[in-house]
Protein backbone atom coordinates (compact mmCIF):
# COMPACT_ATOMS: atom_id res chain seq x y z
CA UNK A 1 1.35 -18.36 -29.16
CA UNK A 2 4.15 -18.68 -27.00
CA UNK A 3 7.42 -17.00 -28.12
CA UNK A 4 5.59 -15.72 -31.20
CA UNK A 5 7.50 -13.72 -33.90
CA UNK A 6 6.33 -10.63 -36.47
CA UNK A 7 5.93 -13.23 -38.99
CA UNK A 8 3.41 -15.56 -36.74
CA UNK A 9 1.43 -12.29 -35.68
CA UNK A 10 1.10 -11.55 -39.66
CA UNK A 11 -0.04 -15.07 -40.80
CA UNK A 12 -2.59 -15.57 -37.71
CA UNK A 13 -3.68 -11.89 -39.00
CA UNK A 14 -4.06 -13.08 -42.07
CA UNK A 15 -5.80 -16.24 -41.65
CA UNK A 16 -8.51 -14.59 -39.25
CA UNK A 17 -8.71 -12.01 -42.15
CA UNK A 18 -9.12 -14.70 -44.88
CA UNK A 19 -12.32 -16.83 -42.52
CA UNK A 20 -13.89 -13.23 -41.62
CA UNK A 21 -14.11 -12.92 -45.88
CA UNK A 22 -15.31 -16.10 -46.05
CA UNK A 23 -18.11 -15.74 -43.06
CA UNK A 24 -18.67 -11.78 -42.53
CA UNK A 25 -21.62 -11.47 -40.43
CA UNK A 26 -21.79 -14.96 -38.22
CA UNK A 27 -25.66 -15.34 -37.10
CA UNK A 28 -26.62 -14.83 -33.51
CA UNK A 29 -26.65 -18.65 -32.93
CA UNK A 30 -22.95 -18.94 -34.04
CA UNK A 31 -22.00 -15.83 -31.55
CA UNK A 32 -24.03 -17.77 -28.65
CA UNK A 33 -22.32 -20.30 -29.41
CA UNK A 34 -18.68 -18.86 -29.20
CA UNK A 35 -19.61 -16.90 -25.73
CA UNK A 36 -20.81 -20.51 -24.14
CA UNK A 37 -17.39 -21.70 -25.19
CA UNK A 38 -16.14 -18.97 -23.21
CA UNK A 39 -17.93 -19.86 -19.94
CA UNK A 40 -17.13 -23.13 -19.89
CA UNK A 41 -13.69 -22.11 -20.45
CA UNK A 42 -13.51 -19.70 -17.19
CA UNK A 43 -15.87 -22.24 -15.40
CA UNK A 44 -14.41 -25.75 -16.11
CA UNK A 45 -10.57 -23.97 -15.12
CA UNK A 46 -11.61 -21.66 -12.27
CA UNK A 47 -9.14 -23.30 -10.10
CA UNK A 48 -6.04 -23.79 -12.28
CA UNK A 49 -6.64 -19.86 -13.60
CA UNK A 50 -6.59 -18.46 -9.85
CA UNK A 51 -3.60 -20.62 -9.43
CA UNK A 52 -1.26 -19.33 -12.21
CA UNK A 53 -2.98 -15.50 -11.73
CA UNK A 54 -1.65 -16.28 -7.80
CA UNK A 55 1.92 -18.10 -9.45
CA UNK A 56 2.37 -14.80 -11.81
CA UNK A 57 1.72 -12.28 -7.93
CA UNK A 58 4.14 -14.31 -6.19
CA UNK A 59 0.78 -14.43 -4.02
CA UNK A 60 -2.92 -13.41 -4.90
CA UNK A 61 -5.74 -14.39 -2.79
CA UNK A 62 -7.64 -17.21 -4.91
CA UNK A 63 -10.45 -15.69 -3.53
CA UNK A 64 -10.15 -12.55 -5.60
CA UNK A 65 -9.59 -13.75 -8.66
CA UNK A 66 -12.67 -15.47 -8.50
CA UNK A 67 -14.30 -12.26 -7.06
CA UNK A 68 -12.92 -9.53 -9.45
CA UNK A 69 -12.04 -11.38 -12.84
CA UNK A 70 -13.81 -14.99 -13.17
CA UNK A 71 -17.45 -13.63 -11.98
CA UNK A 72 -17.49 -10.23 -13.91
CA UNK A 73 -15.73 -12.02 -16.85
CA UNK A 74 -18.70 -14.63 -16.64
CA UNK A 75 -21.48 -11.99 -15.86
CA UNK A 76 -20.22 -10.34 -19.13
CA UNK A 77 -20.55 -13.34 -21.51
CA UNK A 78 -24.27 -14.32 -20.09
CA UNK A 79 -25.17 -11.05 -20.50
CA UNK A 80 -23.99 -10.79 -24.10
CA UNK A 81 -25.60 -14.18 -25.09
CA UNK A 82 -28.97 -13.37 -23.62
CA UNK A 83 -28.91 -10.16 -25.75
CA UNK A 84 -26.69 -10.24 -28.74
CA UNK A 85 -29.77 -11.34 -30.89
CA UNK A 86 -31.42 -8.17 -29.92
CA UNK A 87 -28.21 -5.61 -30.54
CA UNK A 88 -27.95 -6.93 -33.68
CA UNK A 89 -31.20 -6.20 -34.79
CA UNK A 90 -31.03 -3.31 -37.40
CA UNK A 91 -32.82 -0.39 -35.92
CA UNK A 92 -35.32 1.98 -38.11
CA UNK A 93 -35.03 5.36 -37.69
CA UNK A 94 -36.89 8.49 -38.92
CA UNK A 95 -36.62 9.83 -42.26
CA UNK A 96 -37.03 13.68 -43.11
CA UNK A 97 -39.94 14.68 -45.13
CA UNK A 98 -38.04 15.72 -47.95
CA UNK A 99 -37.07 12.42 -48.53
CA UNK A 100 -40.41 10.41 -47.78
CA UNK A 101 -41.45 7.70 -48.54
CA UNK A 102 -38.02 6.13 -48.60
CA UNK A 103 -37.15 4.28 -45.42
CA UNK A 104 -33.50 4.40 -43.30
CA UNK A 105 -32.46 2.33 -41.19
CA UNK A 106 -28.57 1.22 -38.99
CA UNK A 107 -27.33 -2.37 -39.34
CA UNK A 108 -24.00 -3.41 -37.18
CA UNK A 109 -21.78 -5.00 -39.16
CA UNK A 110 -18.61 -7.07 -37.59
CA UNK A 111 -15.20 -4.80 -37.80
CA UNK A 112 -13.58 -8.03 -38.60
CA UNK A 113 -10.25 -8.71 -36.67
CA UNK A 114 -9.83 -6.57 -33.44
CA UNK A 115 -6.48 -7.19 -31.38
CA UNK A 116 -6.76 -6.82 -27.42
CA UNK A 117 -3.27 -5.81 -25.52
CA UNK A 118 -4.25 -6.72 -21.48
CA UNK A 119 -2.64 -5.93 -18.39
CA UNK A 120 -0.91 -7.77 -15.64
CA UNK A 121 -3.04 -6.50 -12.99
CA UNK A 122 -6.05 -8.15 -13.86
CA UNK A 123 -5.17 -10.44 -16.26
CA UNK A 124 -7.86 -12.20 -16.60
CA UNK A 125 -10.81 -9.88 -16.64
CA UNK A 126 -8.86 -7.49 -18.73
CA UNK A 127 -7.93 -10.33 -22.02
CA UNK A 128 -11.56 -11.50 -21.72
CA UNK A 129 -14.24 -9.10 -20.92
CA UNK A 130 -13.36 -7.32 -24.48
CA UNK A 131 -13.12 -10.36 -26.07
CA UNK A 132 -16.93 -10.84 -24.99
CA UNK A 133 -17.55 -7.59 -26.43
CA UNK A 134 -15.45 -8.48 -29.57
CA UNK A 135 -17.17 -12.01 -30.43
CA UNK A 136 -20.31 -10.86 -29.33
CA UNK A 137 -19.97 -8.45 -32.48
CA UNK A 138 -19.10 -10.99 -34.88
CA UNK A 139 -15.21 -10.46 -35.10
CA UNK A 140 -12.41 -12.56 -35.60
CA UNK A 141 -9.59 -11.88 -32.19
CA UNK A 142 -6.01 -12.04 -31.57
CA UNK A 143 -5.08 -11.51 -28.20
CA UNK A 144 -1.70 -10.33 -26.55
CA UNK A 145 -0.86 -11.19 -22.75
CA UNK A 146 1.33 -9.38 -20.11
CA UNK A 147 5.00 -10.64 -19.77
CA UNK A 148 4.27 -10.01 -16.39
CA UNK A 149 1.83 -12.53 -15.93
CA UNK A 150 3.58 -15.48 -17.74
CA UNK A 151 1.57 -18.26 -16.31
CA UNK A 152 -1.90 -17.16 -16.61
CA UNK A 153 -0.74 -16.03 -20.26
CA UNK A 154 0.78 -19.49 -21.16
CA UNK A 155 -2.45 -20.83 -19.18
CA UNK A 156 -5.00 -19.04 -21.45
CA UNK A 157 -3.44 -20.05 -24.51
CA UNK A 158 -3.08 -23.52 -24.33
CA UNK A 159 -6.94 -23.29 -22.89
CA UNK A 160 -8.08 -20.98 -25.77
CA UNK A 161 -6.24 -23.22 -28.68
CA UNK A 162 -8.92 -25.80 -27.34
CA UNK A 163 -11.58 -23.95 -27.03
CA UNK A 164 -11.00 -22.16 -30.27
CA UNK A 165 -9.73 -22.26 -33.89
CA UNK A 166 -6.92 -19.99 -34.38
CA UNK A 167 -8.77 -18.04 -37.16
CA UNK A 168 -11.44 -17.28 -34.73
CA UNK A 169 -9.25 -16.46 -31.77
CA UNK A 170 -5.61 -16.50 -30.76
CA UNK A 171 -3.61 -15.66 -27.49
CA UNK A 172 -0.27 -14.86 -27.83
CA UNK A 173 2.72 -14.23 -25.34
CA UNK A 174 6.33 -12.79 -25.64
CA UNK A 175 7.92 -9.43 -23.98
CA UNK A 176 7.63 -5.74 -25.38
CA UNK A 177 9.10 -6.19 -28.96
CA UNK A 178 6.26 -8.68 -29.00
CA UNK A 179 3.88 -5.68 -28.10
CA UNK A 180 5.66 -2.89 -30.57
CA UNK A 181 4.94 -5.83 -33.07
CA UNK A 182 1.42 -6.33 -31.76
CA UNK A 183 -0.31 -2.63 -32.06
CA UNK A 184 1.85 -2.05 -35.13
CA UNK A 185 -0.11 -4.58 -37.14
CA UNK A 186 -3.01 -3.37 -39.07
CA UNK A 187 -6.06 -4.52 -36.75
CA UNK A 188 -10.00 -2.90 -37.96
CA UNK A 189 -9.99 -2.42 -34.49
CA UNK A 190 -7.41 -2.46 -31.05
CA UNK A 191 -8.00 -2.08 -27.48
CA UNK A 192 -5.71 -1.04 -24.64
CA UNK A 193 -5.07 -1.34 -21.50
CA UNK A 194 -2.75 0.02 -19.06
CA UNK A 195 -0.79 3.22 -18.67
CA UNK A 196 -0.93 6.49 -20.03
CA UNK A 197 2.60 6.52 -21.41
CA UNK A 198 2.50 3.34 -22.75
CA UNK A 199 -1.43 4.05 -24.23
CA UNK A 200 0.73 7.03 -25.99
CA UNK A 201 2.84 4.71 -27.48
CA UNK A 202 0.18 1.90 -28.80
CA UNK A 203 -1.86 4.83 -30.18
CA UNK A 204 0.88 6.31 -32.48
CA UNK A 205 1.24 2.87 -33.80
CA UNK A 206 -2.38 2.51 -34.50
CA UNK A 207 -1.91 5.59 -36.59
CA UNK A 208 0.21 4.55 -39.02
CA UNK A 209 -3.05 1.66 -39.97
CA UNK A 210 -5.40 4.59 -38.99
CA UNK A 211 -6.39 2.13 -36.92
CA UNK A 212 -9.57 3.10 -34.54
CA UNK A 213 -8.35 2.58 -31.12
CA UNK A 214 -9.81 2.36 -27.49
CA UNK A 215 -7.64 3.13 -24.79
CA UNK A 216 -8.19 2.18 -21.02
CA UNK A 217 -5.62 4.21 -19.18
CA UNK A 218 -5.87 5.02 -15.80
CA UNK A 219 -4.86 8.10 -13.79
CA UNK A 220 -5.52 9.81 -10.17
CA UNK A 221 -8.76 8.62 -9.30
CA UNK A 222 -10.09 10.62 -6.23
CA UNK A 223 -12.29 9.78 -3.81
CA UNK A 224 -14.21 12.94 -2.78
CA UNK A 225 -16.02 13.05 0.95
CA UNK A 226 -18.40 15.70 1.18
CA UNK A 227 -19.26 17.73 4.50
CA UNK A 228 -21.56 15.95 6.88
CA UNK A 229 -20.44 11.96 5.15
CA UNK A 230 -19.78 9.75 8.00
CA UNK A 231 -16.04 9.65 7.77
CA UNK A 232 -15.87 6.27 9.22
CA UNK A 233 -18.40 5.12 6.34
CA UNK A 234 -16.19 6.58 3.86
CA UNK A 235 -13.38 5.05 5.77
CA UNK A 236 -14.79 1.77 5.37
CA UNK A 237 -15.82 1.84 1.32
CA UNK A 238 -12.72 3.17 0.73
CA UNK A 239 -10.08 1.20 2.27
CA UNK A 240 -11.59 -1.87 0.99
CA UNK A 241 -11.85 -0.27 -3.19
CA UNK A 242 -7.47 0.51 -1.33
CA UNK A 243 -6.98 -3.10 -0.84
CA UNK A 244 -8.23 -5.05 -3.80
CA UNK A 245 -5.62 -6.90 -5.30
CA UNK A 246 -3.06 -4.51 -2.92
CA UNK A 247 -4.22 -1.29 -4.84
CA UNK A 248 -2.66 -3.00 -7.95
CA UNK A 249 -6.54 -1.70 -9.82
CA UNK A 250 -6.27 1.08 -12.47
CA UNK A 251 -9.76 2.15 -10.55
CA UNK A 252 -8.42 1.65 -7.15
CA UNK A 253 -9.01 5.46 -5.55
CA UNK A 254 -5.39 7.15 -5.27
CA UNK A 255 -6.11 9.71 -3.36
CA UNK A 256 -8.70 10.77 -0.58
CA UNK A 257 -10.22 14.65 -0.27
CA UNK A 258 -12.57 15.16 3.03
CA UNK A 259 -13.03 18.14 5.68
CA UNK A 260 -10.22 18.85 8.48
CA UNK A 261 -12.47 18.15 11.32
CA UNK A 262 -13.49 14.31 9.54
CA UNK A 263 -9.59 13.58 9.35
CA UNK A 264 -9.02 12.14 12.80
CA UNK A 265 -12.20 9.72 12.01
CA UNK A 266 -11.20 8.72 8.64
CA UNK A 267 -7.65 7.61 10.11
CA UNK A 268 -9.25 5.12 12.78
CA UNK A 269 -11.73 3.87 10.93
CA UNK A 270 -9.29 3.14 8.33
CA UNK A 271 -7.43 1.35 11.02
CA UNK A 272 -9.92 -0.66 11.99
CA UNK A 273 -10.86 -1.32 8.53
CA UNK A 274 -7.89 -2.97 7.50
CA UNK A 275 -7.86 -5.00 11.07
CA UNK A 276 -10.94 -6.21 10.03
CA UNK A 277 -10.78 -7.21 6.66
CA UNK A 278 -6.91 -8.61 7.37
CA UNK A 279 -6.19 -9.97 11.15
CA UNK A 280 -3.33 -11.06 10.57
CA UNK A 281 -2.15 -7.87 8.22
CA UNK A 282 -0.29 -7.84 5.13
CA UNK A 283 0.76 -11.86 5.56
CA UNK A 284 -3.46 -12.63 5.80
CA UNK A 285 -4.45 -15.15 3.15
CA UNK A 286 -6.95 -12.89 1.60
CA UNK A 287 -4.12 -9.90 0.82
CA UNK A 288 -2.38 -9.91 -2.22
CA UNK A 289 1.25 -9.39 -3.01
CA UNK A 290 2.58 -6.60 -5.72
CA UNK A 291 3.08 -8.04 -8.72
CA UNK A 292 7.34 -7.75 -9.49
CA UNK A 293 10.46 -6.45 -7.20
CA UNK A 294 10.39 -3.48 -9.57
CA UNK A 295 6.72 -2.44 -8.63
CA UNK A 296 7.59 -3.37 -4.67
CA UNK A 297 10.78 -1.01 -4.64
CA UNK A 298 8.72 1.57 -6.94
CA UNK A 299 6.25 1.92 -4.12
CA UNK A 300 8.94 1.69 -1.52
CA UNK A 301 10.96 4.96 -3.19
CA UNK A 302 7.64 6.88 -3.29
CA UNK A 303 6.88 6.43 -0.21
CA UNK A 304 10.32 7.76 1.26
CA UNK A 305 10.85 10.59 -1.31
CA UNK A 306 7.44 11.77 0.07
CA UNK A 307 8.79 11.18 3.75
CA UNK A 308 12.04 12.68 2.88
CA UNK A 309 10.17 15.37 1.68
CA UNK A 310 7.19 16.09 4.98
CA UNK A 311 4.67 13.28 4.40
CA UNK A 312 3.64 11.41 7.77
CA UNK A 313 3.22 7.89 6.27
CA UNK A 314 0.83 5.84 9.12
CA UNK A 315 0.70 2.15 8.56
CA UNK A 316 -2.33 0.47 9.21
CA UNK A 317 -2.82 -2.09 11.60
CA UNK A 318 -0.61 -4.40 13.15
CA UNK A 319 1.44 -7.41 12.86
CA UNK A 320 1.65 -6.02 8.66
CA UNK A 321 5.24 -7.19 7.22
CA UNK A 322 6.98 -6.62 3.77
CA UNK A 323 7.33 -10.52 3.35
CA UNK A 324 6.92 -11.91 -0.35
CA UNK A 325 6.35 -8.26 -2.03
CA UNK A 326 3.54 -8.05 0.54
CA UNK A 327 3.31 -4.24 0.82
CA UNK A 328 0.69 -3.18 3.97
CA UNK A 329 -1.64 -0.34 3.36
CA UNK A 330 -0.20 2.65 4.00
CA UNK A 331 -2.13 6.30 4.84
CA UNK A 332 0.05 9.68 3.88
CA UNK A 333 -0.73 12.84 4.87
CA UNK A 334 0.67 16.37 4.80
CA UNK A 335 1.41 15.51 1.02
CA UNK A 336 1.84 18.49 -1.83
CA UNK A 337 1.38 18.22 -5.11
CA UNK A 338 5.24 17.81 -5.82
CA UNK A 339 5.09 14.05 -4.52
CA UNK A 340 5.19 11.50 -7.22
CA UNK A 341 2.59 9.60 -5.00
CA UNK A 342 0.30 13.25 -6.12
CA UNK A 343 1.73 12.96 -9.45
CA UNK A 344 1.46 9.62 -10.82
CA UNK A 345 -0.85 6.97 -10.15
CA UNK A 346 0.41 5.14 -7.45
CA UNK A 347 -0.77 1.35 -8.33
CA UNK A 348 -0.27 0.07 -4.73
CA UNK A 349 -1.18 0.43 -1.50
CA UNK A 350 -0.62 3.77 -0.72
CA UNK A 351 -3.46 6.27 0.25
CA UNK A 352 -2.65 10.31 0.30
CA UNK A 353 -5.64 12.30 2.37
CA UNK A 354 -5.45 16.04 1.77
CA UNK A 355 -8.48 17.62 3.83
CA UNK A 356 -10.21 21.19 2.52
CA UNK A 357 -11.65 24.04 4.43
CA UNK A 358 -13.98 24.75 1.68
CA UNK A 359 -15.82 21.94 -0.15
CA UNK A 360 -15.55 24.21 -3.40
CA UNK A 361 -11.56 24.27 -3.24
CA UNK A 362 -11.67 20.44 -2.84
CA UNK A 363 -14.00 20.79 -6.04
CA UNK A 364 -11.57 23.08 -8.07
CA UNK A 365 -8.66 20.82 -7.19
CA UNK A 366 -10.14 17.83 -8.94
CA UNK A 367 -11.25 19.84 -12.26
CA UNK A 368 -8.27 20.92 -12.79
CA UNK A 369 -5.84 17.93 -12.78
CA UNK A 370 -6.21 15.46 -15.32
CA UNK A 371 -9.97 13.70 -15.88
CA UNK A 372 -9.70 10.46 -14.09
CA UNK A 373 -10.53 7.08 -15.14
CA UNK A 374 -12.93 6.71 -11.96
CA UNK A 375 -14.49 9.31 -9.38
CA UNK A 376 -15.93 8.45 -5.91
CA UNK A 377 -18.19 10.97 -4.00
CA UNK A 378 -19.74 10.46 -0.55
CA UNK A 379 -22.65 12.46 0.01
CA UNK A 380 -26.19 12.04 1.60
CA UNK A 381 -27.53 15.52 -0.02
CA UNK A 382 -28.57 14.19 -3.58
CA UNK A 383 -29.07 17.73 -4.83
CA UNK A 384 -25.54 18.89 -4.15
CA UNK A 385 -24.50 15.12 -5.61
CA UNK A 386 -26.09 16.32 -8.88
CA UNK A 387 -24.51 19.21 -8.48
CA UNK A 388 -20.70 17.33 -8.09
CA UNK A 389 -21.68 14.97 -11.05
CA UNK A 390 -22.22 17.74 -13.49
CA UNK A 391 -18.82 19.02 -13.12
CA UNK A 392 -16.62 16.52 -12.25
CA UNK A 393 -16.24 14.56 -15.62
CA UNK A 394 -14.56 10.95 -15.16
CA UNK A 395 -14.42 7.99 -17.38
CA UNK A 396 -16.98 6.36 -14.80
CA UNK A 397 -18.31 6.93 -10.93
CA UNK A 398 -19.39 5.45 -7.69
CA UNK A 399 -21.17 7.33 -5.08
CA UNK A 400 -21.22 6.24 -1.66
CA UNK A 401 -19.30 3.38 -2.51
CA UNK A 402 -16.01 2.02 -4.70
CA UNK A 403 -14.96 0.03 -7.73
CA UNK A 404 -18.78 -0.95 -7.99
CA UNK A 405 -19.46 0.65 -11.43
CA UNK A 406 -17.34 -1.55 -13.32
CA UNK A 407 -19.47 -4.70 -13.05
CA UNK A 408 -22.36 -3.00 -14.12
CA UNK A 409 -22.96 -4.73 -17.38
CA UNK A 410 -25.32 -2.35 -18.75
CA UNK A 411 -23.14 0.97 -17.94
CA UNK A 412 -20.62 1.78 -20.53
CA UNK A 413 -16.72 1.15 -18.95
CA UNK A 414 -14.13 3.61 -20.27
CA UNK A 415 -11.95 6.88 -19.89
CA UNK A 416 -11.58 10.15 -20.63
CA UNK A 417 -8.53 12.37 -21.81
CA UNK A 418 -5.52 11.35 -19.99
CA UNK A 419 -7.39 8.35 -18.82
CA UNK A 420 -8.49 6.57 -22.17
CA UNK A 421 -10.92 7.06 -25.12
CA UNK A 422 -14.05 4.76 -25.89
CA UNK A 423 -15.62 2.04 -24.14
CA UNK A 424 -17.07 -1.35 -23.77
CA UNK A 425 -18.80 -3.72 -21.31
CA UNK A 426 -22.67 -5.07 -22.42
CA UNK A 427 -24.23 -3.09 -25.53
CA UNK A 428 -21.70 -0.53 -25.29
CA UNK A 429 -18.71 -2.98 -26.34
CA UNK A 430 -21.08 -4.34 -28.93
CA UNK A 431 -21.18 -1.43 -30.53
CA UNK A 432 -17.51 0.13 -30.14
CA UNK A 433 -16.58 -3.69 -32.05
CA UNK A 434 -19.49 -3.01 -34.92
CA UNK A 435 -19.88 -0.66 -37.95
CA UNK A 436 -23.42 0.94 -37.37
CA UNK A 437 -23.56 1.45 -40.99
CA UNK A 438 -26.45 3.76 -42.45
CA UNK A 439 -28.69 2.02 -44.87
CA UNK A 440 -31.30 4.24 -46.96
CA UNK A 441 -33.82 2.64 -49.44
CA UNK A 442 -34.92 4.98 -51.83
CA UNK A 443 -38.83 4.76 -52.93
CA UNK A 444 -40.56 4.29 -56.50
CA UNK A 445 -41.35 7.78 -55.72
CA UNK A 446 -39.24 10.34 -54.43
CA UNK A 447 -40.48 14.43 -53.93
CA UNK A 448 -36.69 15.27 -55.11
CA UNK A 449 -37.40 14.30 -58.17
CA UNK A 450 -37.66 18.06 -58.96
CA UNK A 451 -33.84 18.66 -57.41
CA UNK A 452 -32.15 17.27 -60.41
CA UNK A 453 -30.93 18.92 -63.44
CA UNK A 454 -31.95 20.53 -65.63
CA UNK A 455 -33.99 22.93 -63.37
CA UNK A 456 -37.34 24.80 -64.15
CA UNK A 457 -39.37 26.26 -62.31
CA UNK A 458 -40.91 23.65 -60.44
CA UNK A 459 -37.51 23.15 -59.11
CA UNK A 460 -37.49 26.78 -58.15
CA UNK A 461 -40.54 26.10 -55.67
CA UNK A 462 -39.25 23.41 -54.15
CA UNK A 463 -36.16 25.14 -53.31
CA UNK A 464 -38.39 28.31 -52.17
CA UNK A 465 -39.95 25.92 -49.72
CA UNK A 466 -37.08 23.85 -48.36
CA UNK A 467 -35.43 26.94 -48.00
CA UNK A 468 -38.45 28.71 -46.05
């Protein structure tokens, strides 16, 4: 709802509360149903979505949209209809010989309404692949846009008021007293996305509903290249995970750690990387914009403070201009950990390299910042991989590649510590949307029969032998 007050959020609560009462566990034909709404939705509008996504950039390459939000959004919901029948079959599980023969078993219940906050960045993806997850659990949704993405948010309401009833989902759009509003009211279940900061903020208000929250933040994710990776590999997986939607990605790596001697490589590869994927540099067709002025003279301040301050900044490639927010890719080295471009997560395209004598160092300095949203190692020795993996924790990883894992629809998608908490994607957001609620049927016959009062003595050999 466009320009939405407190009082609309309430009654749309309200009335998705009231139909979830009146229909509390929709069959798997009704779910189907709502997730085939959804594709034709993203499929029918593929055009006019890109268009306002591009509108809201001041430019985004068509192209990607389609790539990184329609696709994976649509992968999601055919996934979920091909399988929701089977997630929500109850599942039996083993019951202790104490209290044989009764049986146990989980059932996954709906949570009932679950409100989704998404980002600007990817607008799209972000507003529907938990809204799969959601009606793919049976719930009710209410869904709150970025102000920064006006178009696409005014887009995917008017779409999703014909698609859907407003007590089975509901987009709304307004600024930040719109979003206090939003994660104050009292959802059974509300997902995140976007900063740490802000994720702070969201989660406090949860608390006062002790509402359960997940929270996709972000963070520093590294890109690690081990001794004896072909730097100009690396150079090439990396750059391109770099560029994506102008580093705008809350999984886009932020910073690069490889040996001294594979520095020199990494650079023009990286060069030739960028020439490659954008001849015509930052004003190419296929490179996206940054999304405000604010973001563009962000990026622009970090990038002299950490030139003020010893970085060598190294464009890459040629003919790259600053025209329409269009920021070109940008190495730094010789950074320190004082830089905000070391300290915060840079959201653009700016790439620090810091190169390590010893690979254990570049190991150390990793585990001991912050655990990342995403982790990307480059290694042809799967032992000392296995090695990395078990102590480098992450909310989710890539090796020998970037960005990949995400459209994975069977791995779980989430963070860790500073970078989020819980997850969804496939099975996994089924279940973070359900109650797995424990269900045990007691027998005719039960052997506790002796472990009630008043106790004798056969009650006194049981309890010898439970106790043994």
């Amino acid at each position: 709802m466009e320009g939405a007050t407190h009082d609309a959020l309430e009654r749309i609560l309200e009335q998705q509360r009231a139909a979830f009462r009146t229909n509390p566990n929709p069959p798997a034909s009704e779910r189907r149903a709502h997730l085939a709404a959804l594709q034709r939705l993203l499929r029918d509008h593929a055009d006019a979505i890109a268009q306002a996504v591009s509108a809201d950039f001041g430019y985004r390459s068509p192209h990607e949209t389609r790539f990184l939000e329609l696709f994976p959004a649509l992968e999601e919901a055919k996934h979920a209809r091909r399988h929701v029948a089977r997630w929500m079959r109850p599942e039996r599980v083993g019951v202790s010989i104490w209290f044989q023969p009764g049986r146990a078993r989980i059932v996954k219940q709906p949570l009932g309404v679950v409100g989704i906050i998404a980002p600007w960045n990817y607008p799209v993806l972000l507003a529907m692949a938990p809204l799969v997850s959601a009606l793919a659990a049976g719930n009710r949704v209410m869904i709150k846009m970025s102000e920064l993405t006006p178009r696409t948010g005014e887009l995917l309401e008017r779409l999703m008021s014909g698609a859907f009833a407003d007590d089975r989902v509901t987009v709304f759009n307004g600024g930040v007293d719109l979003a206090r509003a939003f994660a104050a009211l009292p959802f059974d279940h509300l997902l995140f996305t976007g900063s740490t900061a802000v994720g702070r903020q969201v989660m406090a208000a949860a608390a006062a509903n002790l509402t359960p929250v997940t929270l996709e933040l972000g963070g520093k994710s590294p890109a690690l290249v081990a001794p004896g990776y072909p730097p100009d590999a690396a150079a090439r997986h990396i750059i391109w995970g770099k560029c994506l939607n102008a580093g705008q990605t809350c999984i886009a790596p932020d910073y690069v750690l490889l040996p001294e001697s594979a520095e020199r490589a990494f650079m023009t590869a990286a060069r030739d990387e960028v020439g490659r994927l954008y001849p015509s540099g930052a004003a190419a067709a296929d490179y996206s914009a940054i999304v405000s002025d604010a973001h563009f003279q962000r990026l622009t301040a970090w990038a002299d403070e950490a030139r003020q301050q010893g970085a060598n900044l190294i464009p890459l490639g040629e003919g790259l201009s600053d025209i329409s927010r269009k920021m070109p890719p940008v190495i730094l080295t010789q950074v320190n950990d004082g830089m905000r471009v070391m300290q915060e997560e840079i959201f653009g395209p700016l790439l620090p390299i810091r190169t390590y004598t010893h690979f254990d160092e570049a190991l150390a300095s990793i585990a001991s910042r912050p655990r990342p949203l995403a982790f990307y190692y480059f290694d042809e020795d799967r032992a000392r991989t296995r090695r990395v993996l078990a102590r480098i924790i992450a909310g989710g990883v890539t090796v020998n590649d970037t960005i990949l894992h995400i459209g994975q629809v069977n791995l779980p998608f989430g963070g860790v510590g500073a970078s989020g908490m819980g997850v969804y994607h496939g099975e996994a957001g089924f279940t973070t949307f359900s109650k797995r609620t424990g269900v045990f049927v007691q027998s005719r016959w039960s052997a506790l029969a002796a472990a009630k009062p008043p106790y004798g003595r056969l009650a006194e050999r049981l309890l010898r032998w439970m106790l043994r």
